[in-house]
C-alpha atoms as a PDB file:
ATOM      1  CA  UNK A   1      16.824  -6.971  69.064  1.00  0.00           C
ATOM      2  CA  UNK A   2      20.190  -7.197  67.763  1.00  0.00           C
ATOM      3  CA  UNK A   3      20.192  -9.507  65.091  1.00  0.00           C
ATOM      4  CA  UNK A   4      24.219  -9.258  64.528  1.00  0.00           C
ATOM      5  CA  UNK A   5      25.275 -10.136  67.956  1.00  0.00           C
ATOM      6  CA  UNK A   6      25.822 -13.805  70.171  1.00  0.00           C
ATOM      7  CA  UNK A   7      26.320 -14.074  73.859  1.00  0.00           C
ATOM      8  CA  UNK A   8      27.984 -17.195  75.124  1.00  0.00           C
ATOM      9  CA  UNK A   9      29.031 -18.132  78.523  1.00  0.00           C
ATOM     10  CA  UNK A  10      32.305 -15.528  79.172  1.00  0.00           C
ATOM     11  CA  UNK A  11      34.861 -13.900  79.912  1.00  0.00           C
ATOM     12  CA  UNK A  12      37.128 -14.559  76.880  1.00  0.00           C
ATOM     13  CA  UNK A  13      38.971 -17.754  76.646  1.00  0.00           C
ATOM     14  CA  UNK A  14      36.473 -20.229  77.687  1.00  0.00           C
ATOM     15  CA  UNK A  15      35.325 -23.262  76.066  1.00  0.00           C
ATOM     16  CA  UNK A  16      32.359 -22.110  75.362  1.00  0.00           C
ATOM     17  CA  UNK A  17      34.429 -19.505  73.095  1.00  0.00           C
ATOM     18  CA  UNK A  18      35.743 -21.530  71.321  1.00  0.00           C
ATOM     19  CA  UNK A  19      33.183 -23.825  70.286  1.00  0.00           C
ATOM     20  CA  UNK A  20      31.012 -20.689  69.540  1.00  0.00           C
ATOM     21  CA  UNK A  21      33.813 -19.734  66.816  1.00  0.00           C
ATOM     22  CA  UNK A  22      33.395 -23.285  65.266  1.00  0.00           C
ATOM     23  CA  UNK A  23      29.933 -21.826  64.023  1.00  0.00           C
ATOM     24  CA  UNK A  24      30.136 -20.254  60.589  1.00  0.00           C
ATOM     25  CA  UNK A  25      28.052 -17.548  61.634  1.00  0.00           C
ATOM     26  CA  UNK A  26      30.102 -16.428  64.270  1.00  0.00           C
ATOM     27  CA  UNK A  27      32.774 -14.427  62.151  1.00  0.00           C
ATOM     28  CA  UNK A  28      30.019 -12.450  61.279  1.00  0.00           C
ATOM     29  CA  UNK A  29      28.492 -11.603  64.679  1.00  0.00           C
ATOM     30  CA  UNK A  30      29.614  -9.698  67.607  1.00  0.00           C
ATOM     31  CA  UNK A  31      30.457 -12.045  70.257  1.00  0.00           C
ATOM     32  CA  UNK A  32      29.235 -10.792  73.528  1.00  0.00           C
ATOM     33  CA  UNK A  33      30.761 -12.773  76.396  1.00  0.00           C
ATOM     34  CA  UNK A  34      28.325 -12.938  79.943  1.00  0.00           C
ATOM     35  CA  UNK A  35      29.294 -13.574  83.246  1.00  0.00           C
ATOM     36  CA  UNK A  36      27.320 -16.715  83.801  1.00  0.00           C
ATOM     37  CA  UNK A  37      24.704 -18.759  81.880  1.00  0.00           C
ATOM     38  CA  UNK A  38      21.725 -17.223  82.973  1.00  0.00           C
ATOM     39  CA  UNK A  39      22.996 -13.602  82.160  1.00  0.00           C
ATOM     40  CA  UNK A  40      23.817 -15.015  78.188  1.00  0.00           C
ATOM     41  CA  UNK A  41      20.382 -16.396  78.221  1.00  0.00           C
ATOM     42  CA  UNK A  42      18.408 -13.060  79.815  1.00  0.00           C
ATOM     43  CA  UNK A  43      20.182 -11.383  76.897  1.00  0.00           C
ATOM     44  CA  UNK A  44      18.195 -13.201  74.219  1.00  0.00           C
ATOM     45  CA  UNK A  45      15.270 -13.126  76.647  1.00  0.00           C
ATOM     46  CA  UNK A  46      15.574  -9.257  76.924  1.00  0.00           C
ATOM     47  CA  UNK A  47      16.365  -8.916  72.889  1.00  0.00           C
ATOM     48  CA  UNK A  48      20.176  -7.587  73.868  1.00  0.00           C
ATOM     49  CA  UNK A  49      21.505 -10.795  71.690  1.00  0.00           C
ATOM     50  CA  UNK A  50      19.930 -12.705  68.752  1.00  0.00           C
ATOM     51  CA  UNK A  51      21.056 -15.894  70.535  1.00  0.00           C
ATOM     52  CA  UNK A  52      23.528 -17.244  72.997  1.00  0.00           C
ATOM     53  CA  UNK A  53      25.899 -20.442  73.042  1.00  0.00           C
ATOM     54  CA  UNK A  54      26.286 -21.897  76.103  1.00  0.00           C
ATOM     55  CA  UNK A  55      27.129 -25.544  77.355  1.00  0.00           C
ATOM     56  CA  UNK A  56      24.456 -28.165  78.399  1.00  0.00           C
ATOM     57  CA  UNK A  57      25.724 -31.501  79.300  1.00  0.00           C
ATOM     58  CA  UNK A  58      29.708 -32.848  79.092  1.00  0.00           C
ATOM     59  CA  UNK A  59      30.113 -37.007  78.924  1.00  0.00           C
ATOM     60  CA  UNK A  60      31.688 -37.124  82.518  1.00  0.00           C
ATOM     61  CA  UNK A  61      29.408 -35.525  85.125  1.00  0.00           C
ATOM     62  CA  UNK A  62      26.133 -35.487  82.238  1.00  0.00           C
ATOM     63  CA  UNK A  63      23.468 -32.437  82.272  1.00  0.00           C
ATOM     64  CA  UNK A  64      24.380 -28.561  83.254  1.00  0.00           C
ATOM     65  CA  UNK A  65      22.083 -27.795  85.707  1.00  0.00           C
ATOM     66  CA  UNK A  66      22.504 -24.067  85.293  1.00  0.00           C
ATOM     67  CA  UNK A  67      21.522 -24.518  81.574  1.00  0.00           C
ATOM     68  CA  UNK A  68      18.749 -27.185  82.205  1.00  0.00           C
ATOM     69  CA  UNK A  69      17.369 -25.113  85.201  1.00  0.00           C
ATOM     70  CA  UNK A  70      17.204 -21.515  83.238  1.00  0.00           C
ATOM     71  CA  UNK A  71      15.740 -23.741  79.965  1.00  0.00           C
ATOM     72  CA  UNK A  72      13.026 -25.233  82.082  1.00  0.00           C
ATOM     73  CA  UNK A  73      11.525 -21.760  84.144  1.00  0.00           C
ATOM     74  CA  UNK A  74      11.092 -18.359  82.989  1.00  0.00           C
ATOM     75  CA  UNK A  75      10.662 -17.320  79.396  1.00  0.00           C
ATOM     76  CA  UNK A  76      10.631 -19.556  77.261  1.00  0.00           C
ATOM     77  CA  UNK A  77      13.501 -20.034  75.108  1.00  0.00           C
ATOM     78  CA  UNK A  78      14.455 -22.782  71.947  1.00  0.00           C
ATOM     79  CA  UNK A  79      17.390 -24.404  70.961  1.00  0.00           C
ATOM     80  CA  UNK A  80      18.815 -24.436  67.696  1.00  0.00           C
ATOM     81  CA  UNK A  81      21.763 -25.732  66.767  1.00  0.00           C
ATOM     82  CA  UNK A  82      24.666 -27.881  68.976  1.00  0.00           C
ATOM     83  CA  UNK A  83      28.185 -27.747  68.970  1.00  0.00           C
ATOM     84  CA  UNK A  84      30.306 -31.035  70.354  1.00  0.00           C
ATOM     85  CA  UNK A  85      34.127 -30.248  71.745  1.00  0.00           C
ATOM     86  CA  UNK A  86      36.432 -32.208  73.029  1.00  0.00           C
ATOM     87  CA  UNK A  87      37.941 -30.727  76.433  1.00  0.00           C
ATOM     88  CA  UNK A  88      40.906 -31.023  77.773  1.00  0.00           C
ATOM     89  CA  UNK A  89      42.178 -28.701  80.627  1.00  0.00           C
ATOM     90  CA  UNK A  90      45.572 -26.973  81.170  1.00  0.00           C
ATOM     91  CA  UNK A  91      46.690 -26.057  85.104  1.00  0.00           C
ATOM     92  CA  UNK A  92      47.443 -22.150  84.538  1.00  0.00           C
ATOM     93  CA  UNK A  93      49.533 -20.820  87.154  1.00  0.00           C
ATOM     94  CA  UNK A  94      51.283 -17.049  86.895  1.00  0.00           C
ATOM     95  CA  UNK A  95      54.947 -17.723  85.668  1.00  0.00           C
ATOM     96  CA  UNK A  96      57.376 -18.689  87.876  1.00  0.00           C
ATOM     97  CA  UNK A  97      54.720 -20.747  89.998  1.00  0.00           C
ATOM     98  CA  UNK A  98      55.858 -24.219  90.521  1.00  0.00           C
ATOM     99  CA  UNK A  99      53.691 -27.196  91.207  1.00  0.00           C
ATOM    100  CA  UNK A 100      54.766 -27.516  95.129  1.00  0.00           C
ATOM    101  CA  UNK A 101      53.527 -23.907  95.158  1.00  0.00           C
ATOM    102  CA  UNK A 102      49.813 -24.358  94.329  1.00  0.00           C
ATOM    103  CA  UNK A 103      47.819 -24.484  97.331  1.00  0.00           C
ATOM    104  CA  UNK A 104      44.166 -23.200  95.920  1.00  0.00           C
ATOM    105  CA  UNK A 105      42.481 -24.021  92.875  1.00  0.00           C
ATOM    106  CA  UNK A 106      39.797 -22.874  90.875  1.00  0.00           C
ATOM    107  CA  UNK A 107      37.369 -23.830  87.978  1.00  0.00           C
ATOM    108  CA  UNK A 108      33.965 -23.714  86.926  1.00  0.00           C
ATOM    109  CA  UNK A 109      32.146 -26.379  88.825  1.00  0.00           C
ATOM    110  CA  UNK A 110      31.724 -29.087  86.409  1.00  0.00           C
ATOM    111  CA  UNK A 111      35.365 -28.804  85.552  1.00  0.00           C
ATOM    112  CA  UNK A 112      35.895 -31.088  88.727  1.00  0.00           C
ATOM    113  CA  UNK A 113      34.510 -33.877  87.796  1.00  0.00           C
ATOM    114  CA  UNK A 114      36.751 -33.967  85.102  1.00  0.00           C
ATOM    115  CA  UNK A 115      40.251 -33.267  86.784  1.00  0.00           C
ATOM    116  CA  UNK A 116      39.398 -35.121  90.601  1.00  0.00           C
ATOM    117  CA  UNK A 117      41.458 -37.734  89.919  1.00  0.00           C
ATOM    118  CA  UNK A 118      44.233 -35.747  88.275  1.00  0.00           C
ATOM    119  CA  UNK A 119      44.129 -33.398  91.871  1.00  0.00           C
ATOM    120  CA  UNK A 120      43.724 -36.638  93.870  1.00  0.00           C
ATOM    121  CA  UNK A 121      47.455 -37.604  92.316  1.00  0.00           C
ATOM    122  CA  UNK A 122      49.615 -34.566  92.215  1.00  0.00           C
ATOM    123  CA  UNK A 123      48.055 -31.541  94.243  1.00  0.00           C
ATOM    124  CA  UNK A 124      46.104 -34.243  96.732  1.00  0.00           C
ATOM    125  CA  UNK A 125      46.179 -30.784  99.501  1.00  0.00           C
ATOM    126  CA  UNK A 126      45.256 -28.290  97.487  1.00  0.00           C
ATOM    127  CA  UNK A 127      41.967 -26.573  97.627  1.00  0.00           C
ATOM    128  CA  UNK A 128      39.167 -25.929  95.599  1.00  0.00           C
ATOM    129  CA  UNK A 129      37.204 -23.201  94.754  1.00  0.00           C
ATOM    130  CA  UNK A 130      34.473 -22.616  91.700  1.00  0.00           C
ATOM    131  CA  UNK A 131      34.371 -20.081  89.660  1.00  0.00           C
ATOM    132  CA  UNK A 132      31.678 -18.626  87.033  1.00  0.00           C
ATOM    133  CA  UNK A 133      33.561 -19.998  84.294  1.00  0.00           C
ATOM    134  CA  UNK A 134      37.172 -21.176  83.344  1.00  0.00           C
ATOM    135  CA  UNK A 135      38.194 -18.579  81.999  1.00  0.00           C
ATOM    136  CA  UNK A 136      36.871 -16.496  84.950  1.00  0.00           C
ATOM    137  CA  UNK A 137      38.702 -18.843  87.177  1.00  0.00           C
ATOM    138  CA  UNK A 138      42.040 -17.682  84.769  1.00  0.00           C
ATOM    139  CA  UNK A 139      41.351 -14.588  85.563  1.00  0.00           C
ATOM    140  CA  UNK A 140      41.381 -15.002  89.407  1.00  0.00           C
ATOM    141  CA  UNK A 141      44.879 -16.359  88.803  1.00  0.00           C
ATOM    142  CA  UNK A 142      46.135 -13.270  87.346  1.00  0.00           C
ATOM    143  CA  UNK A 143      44.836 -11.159  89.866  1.00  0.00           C
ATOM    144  CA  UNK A 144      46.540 -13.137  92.751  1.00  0.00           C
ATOM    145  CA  UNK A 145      43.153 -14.648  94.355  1.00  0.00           C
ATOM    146  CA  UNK A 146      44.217 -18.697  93.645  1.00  0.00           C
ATOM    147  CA  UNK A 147      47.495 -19.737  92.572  1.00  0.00           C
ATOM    148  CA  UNK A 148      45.664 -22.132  89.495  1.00  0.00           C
ATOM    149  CA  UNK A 149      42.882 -22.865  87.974  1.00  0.00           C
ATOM    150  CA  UNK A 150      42.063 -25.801  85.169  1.00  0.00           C
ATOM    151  CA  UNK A 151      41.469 -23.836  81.883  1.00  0.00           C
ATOM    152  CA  UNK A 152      41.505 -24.331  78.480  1.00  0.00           C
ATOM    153  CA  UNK A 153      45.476 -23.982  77.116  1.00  0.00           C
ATOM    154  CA  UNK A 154      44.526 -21.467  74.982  1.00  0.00           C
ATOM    155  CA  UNK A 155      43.233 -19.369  77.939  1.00  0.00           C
ATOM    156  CA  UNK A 156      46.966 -18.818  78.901  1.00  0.00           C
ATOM    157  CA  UNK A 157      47.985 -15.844  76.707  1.00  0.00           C
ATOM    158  CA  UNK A 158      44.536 -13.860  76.876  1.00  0.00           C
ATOM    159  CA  UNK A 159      45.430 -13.460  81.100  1.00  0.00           C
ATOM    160  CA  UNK A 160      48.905 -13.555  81.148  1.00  0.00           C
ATOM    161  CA  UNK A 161      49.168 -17.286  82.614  1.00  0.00           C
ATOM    162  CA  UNK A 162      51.392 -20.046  81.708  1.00  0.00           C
ATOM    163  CA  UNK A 163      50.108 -23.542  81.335  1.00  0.00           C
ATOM    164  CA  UNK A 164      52.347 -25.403  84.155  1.00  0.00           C
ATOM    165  CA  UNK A 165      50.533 -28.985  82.776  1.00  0.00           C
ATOM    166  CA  UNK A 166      48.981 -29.992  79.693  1.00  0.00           C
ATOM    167  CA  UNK A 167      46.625 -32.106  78.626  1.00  0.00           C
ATOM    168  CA  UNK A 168      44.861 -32.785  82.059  1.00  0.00           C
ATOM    169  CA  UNK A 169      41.657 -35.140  82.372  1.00  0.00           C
ATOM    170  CA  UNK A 170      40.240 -37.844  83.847  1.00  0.00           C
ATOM    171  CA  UNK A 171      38.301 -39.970  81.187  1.00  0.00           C
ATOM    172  CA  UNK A 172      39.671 -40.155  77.660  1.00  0.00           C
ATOM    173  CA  UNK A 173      37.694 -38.610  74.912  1.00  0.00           C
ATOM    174  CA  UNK A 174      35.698 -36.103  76.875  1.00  0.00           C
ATOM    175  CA  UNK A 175      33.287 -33.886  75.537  1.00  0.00           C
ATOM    176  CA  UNK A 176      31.133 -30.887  75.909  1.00  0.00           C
ATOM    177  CA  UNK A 177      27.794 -29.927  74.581  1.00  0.00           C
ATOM    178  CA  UNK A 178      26.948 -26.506  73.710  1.00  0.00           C
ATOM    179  CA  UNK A 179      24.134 -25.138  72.339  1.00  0.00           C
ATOM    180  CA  UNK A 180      22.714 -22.164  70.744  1.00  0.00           C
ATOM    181  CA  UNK A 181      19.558 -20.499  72.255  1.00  0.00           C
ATOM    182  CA  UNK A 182      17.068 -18.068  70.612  1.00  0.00           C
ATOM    183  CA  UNK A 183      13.137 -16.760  70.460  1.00  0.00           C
ATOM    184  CA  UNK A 184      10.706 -19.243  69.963  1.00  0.00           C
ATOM    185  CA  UNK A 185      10.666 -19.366  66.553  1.00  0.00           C
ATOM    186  CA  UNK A 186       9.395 -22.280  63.639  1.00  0.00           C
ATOM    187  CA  UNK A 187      12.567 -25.418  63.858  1.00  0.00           C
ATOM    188  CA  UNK A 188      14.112 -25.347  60.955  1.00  0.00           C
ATOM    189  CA  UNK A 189      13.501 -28.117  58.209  1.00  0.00           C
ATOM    190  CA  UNK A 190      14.101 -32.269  59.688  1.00  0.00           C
ATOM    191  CA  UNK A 191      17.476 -33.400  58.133  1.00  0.00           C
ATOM    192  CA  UNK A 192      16.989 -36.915  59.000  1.00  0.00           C
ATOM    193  CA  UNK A 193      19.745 -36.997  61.457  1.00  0.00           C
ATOM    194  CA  UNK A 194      18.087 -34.376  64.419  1.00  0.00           C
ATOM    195  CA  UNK A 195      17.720 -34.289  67.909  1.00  0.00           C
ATOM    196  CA  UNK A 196      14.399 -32.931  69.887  1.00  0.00           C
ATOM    197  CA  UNK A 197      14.409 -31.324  73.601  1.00  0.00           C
ATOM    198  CA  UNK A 198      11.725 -30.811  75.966  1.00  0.00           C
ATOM    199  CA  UNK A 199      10.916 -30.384  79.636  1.00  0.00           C
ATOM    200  CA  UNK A 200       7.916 -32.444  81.383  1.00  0.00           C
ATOM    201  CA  UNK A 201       6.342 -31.422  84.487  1.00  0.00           C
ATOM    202  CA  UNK A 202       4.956 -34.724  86.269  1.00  0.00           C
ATOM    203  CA  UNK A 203       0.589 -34.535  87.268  1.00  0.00           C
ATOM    204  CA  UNK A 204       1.452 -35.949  90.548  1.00  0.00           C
ATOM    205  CA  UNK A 205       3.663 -38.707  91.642  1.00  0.00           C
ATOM    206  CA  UNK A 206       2.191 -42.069  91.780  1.00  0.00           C
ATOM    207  CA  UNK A 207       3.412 -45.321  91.589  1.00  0.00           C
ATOM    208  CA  UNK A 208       4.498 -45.886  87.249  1.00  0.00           C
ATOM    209  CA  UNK A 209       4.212 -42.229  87.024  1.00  0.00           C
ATOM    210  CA  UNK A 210       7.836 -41.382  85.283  1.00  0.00           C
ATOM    211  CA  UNK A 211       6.633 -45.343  83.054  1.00  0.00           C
ATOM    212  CA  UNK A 212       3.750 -43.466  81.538  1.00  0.00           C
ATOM    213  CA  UNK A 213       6.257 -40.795  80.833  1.00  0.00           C
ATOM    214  CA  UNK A 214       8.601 -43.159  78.880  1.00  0.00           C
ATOM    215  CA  UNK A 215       6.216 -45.007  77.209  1.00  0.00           C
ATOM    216  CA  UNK A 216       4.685 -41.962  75.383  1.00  0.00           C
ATOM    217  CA  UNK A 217       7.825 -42.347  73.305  1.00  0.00           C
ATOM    218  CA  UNK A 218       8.813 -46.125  73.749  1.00  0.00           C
ATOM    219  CA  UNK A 219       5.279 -47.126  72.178  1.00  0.00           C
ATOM    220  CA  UNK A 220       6.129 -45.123  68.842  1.00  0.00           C
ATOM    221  CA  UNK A 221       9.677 -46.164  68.403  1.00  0.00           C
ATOM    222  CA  UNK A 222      11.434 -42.891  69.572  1.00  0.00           C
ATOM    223  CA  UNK A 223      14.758 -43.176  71.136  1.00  0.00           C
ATOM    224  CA  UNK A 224      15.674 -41.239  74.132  1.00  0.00           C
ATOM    225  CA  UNK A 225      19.203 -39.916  74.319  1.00  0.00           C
ATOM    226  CA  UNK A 226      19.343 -37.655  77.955  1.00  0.00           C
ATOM    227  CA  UNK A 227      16.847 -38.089  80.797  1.00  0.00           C
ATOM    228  CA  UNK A 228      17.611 -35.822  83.825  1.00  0.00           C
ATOM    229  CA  UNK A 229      15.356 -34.963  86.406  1.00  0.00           C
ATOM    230  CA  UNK A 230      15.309 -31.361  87.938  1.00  0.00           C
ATOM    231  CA  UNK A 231      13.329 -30.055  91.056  1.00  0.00           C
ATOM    232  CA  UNK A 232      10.728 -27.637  90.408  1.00  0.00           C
ATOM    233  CA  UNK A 233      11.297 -25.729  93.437  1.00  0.00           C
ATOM    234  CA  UNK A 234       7.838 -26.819  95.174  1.00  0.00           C
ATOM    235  CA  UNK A 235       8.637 -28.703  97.677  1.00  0.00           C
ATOM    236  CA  UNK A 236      10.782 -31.973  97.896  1.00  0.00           C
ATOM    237  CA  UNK A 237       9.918 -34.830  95.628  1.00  0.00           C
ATOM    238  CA  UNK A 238       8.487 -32.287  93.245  1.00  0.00           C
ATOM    239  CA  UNK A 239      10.300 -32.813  90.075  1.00  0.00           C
ATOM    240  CA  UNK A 240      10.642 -31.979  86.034  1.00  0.00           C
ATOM    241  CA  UNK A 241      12.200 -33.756  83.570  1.00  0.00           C
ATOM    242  CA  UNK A 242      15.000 -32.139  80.784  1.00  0.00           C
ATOM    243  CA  UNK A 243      14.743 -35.134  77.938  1.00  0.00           C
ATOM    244  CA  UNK A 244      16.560 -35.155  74.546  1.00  0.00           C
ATOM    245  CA  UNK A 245      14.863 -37.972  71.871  1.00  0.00           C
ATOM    246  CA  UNK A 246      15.949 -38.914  68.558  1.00  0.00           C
ATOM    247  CA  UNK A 247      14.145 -36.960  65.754  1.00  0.00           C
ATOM    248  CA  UNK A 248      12.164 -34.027  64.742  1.00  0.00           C
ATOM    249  CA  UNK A 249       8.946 -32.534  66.245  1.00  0.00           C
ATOM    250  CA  UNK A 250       8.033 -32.873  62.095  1.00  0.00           C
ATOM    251  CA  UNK A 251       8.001 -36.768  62.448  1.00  0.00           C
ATOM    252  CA  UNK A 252       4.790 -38.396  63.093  1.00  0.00           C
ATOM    253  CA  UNK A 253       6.610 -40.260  65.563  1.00  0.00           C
ATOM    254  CA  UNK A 254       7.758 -37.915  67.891  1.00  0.00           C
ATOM    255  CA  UNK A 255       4.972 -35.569  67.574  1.00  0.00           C
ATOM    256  CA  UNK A 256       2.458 -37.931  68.852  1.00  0.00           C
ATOM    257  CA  UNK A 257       4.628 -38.707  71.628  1.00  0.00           C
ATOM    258  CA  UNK A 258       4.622 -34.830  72.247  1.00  0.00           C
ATOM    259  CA  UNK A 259       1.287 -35.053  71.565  1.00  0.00           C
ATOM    260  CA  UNK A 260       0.106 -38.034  74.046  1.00  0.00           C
ATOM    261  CA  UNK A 261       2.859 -36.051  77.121  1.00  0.00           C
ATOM    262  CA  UNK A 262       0.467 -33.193  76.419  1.00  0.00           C
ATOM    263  CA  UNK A 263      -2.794 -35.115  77.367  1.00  0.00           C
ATOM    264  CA  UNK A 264      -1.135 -36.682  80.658  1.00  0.00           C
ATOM    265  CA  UNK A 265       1.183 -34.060  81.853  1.00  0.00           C
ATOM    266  CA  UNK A 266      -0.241 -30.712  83.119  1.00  0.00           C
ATOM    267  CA  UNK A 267       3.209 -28.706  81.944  1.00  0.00           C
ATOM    268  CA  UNK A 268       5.147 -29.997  78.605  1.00  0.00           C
ATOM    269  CA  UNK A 269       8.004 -27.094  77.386  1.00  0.00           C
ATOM    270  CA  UNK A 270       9.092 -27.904  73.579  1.00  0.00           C
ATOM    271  CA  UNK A 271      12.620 -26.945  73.495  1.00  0.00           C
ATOM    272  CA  UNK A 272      13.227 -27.477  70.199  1.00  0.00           C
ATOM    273  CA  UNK A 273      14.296 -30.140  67.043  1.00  0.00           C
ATOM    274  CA  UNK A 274      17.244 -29.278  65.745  1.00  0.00           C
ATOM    275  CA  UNK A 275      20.313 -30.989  63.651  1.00  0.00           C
ATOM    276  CA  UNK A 276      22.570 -33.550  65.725  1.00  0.00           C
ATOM    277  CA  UNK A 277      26.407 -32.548  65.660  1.00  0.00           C
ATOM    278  CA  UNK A 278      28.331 -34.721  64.226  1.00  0.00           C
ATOM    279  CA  UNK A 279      25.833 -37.371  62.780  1.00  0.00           C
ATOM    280  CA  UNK A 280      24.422 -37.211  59.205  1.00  0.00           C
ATOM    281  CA  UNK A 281      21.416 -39.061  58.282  1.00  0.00           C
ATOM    282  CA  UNK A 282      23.137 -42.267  56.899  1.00  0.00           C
ATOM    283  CA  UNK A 283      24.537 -42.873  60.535  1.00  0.00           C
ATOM    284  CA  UNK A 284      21.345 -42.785  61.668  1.00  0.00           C
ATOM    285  CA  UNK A 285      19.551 -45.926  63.205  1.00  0.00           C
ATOM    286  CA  UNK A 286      17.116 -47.618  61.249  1.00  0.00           C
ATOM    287  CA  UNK A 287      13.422 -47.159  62.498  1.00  0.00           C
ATOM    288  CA  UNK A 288      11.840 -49.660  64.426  1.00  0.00           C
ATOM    289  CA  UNK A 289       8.575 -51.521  62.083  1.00  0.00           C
ATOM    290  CA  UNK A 290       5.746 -49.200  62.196  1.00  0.00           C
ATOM    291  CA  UNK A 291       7.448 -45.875  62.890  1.00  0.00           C
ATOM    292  CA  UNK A 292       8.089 -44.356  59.738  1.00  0.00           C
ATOM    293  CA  UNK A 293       5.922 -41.441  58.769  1.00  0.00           C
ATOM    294  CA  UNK A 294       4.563 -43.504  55.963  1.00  0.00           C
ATOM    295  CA  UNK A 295       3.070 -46.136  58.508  1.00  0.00           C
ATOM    296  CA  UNK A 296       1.568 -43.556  60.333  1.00  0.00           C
ATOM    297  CA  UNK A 297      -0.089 -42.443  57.597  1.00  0.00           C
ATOM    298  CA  UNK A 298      -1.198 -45.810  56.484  1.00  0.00           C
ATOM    299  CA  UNK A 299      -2.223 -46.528  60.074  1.00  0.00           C
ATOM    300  CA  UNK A 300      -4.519 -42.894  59.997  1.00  0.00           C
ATOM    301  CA  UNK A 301      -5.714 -44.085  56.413  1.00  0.00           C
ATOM    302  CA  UNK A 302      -7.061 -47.464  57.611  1.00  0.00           C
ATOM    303  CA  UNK A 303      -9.241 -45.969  60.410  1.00  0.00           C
ATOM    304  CA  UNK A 304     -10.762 -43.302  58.916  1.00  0.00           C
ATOM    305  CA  UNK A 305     -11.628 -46.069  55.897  1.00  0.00           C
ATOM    306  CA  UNK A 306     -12.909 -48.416  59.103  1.00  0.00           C
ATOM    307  CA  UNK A 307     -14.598 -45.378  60.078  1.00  0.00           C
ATOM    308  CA  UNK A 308     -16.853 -45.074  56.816  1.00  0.00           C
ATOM    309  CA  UNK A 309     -17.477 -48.217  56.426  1.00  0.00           C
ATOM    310  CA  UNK A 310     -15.038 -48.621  53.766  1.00  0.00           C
ATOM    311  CA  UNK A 311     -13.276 -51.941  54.999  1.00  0.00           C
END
């Protein structure tokens, strides 16, 4: 495996670039760029990368399904760190290109979401096209196959585009989650302030059957952050479920709520505890009464005394 060496969703100038280089490791790694997510993850699968960045849910259109889909089927794979960045897109056109001129557009597919109403407004009969990535979709531009496409600004330069509008989006404050992938491997140490994935395969569907599901972690205090369900591909109204809680596998909490979707669900996919961008452990909310580790352990205590008779 090459230990020196991160994929991340390519060509160069994407988002997921640039949030990649916000990791401290990264100037010391050879950044491999991938033409779409599932190639950067089947090159930590295959050991061609030690792990791969690549982007998971944004706060406008919610889960990637490419990401969510590869996570949940084949290998299996573990998060370990995220990376939060605020997008904002650029319309890249080849100089001279005016805005009466741009009659196809391209992006990566959940790019739209996040510039409909922008199109809607100024290029209301233009169409669109997806691309693999942004950047990819820059690329097209400078070879002549779409007159635009919604990058990054920074994207410009790298394919000899110029940004004919800044600053493009449709909700304020947008972001992007990214996160890096690796080997199953131990999660590193709870900071107090982490996250938890996993994927949950339903027995069979019955009427409170997604309840039971939720109540696994309501019942023990942990809060859930990202619910999305997926199909399996086994037929209609066969589905999984990607969900991100609130804490680490380590905490009695949440590992008894892994624990108790274990007995109940015939497929559960731990896909990892790992620190929360942005959030330390003082911004963290306080735990319900009778959550804590400690009153687990008190709880534990008290039967096995009730269980020898020492009441």
């Amino acid at each position: 495996m090459s230990a020196t060496r991160y994929a991340y969703l390519g060509p160069e100038g994407t988002f997921t670039e640039v949030a990649l280089r916000t990791l401290p490791e990264a100037a010391t790694r050879e950044l491999a760029p991938m033409v779409s997510v599932p190639a950067a993850l089947d090159a930590v699968r295959n050991g061609e990368a030690a792990a791969a960045l690549v982007p998971i849910e944004n706060s406008v259109e919610g889960g990637i399904t490419a990401t969510l889909d590869e996570l949940t089927s084949g290998e299996p794979l573990m998060i370990y760190r995220e990376v939060l960045l605020s997008i904002t897109f650029a319309l890249l056109v080849r100089p001279g290109t005016k805005l009466s001129d741009v009659k196809t557009v391209t992006a990566h597919p959940a790019a739209q979401p996040q510039v409909r109403n922008w199109m809607a407004a100024h290029l209301p009969g233009a169409v669109w096209e997806s691309a693999a990535s942004n950047a990819d979709g820059a690329r097209l531009v400078q070879e002549g196959r779409y007159d635009a496409a919604f990058a990054g600004e920074f994207a410009a330069a790298t394919y000899g585009l110029e940004p004919l509008v800044t600053e493009i989006h449709d909700a304020e404050n947008a972001q992007t989650r990214f996160v890096l992938v690796g080997r199953p491997a131990r999660p590193s140490a709870p900071t107090g302030a982490d996250k938890t994935s996993v994927a949950i395969w339903l027995g069979d569907d019955h009427p409170g059957a997604l309840l039971e599901l939720l109540q696994e972690f309501a019942v023990r205090g942990v809060n859930l952050m990202l619910i999305q369900s997926r199909p399996t591909g086994e037929g209609i109204g066969n589905y999984c479920f990607a969900v991100d809680a609130e804490g680490h596998i380590a905490d009695r909490r949440v590992g008894e709520a892994l624990m108790g979707l274990k007995r109940i669900c015939p497929k559960v996919r731990f896909l990892g505890s790992y620190p929360r961008a942005g959030v330390s452990a003082d911004e963290v909310r306080p735990l319900r009464a009778g959550t804590s580790d400690t009153a687990f352990t008190e709880a534990a205590d008290w039967l096995a005394r009730s269980q020898d008779g020492r009441i």
